[in-house]
N, C-alpha and C. Protein backbone atom coordinates (compact mmCIF):
# COMPACT_ATOMS: atom_id res chain seq x y z
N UNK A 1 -86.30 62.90 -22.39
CA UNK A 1 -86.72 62.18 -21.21
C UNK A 1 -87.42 63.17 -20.28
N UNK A 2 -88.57 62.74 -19.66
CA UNK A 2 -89.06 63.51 -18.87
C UNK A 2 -88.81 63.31 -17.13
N UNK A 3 -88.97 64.85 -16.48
CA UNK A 3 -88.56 64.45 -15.53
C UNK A 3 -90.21 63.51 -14.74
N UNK A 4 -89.84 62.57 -13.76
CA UNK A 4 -91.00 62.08 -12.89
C UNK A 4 -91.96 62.42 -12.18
N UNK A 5 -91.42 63.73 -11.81
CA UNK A 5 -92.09 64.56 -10.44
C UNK A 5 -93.09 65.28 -11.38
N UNK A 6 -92.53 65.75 -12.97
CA UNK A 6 -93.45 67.32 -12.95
C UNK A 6 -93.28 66.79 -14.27
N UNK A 7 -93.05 65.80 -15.14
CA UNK A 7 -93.09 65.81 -16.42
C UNK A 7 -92.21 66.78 -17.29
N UNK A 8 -91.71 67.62 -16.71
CA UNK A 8 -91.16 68.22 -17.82
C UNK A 8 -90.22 67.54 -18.20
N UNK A 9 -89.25 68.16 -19.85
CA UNK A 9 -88.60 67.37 -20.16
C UNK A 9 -87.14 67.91 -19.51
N UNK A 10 -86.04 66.89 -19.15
CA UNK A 10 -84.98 66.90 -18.16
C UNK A 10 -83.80 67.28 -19.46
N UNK A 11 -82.80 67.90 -18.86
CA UNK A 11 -81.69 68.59 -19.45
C UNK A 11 -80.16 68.27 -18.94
N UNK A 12 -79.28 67.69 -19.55
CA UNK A 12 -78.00 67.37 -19.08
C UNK A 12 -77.12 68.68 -18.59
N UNK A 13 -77.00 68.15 -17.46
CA UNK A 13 -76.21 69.55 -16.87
C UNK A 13 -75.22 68.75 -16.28
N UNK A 14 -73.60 69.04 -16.65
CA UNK A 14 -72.47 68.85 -16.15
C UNK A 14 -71.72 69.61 -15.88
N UNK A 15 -71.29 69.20 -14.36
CA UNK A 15 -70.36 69.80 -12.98
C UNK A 15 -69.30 69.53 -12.98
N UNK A 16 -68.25 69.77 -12.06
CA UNK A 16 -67.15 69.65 -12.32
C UNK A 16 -66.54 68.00 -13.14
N UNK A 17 -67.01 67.13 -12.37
CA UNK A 17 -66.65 65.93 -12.59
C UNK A 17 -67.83 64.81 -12.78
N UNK A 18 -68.97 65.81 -12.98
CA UNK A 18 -70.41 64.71 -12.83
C UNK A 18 -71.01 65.48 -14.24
N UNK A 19 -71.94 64.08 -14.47
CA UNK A 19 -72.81 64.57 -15.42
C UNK A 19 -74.83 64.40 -14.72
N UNK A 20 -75.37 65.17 -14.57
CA UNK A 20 -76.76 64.82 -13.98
C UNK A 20 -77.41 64.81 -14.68
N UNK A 21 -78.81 64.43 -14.50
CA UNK A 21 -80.09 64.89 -15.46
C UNK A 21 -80.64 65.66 -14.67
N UNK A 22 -81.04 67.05 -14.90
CA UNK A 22 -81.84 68.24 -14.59
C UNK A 22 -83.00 68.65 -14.80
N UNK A 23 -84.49 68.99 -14.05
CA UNK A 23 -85.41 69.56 -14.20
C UNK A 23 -85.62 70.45 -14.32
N UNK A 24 -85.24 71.71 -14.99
CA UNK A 24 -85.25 73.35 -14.83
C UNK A 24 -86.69 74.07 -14.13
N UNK A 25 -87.60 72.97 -14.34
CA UNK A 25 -89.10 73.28 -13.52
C UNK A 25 -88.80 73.26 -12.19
N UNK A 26 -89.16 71.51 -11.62
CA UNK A 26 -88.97 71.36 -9.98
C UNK A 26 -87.64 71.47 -9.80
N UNK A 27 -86.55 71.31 -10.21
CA UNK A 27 -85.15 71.40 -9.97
C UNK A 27 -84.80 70.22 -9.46
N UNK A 28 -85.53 68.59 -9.48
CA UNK A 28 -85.42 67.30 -9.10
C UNK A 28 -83.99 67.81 -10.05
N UNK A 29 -82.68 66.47 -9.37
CA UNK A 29 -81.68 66.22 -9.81
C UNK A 29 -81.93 64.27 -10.32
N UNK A 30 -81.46 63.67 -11.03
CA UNK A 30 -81.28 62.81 -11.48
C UNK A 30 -80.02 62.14 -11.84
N UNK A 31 -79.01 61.18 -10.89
CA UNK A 31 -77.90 60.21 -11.29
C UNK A 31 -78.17 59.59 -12.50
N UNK A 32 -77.38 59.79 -13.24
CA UNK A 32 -77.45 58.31 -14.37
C UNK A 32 -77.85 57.20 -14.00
N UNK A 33 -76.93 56.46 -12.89
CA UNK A 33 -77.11 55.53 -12.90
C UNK A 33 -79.01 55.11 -11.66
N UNK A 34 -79.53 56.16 -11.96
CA UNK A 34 -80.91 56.05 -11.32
C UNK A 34 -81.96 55.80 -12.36
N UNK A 35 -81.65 56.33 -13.94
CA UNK A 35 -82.60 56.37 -14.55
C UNK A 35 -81.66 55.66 -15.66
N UNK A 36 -80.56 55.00 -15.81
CA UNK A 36 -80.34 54.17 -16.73
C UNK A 36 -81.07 53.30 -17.93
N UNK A 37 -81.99 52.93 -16.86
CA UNK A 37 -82.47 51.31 -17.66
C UNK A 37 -83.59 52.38 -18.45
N UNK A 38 -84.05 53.54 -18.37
CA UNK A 38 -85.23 54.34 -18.50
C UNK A 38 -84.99 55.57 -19.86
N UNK A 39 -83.17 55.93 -19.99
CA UNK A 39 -83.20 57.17 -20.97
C UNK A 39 -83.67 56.54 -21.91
N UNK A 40 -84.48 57.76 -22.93
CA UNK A 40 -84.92 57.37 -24.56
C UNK A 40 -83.64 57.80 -25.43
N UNK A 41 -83.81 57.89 -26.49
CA UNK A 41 -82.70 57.26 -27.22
C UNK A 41 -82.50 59.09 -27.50
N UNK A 42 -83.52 59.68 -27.67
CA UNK A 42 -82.55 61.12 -27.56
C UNK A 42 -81.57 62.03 -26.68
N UNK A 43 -82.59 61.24 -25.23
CA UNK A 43 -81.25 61.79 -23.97
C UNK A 43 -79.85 60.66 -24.35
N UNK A 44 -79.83 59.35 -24.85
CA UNK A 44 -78.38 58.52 -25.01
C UNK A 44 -77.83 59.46 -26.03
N UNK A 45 -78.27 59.65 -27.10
CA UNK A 45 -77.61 60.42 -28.34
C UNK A 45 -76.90 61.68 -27.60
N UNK A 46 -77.76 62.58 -26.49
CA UNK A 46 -77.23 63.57 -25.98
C UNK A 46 -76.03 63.33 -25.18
N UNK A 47 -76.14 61.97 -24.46
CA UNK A 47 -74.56 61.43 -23.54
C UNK A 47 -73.77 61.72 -24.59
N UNK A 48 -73.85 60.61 -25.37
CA UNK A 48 -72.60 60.06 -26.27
C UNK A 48 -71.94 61.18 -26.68
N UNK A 49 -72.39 62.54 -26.36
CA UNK A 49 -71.18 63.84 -26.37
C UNK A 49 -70.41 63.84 -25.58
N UNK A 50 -70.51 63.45 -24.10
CA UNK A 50 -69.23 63.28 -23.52
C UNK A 50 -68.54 62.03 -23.06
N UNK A 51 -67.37 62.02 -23.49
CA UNK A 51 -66.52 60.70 -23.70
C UNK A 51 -66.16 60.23 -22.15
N UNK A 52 -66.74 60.60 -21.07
CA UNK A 52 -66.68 59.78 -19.79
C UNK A 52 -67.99 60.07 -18.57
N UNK A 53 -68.61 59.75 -18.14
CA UNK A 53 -69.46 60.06 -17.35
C UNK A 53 -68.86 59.54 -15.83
N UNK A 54 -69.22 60.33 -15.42
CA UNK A 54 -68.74 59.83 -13.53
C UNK A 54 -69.91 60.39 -13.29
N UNK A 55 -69.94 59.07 -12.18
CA UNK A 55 -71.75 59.31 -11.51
C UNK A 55 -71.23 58.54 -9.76
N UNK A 56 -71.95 59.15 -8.95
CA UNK A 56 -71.66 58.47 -7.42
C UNK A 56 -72.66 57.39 -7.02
């Protein structure tokens, strides 16, 4: 999945109790539940590694 701002492609980075989507370019942060309806099926394959997501 790419990020919006800068195209690059976005990277799952999880915090203590959160999981985000990350731009390592612009450093845009991304909620799940912001780009839901939008991941491709390789960022879902990448969730389905962790067995709970908490998002605010």
């Amino acid at each position: 999945m790419l990020c919006k701002e800068c195209q690059h492609p976005l990277r799952v980075e999880r915090r203590c109790r959160q999981i985000l989507l990350l731009c390592p370019q612009c450093l845009r942060e991304y909620h799940i539940h912001e780009v839901a309806a939008e991941l491709d099926e390789a960022m879902e394959r990448e969730l389905e590694r962790f067995p709970c997501i908490i998002y605010d």
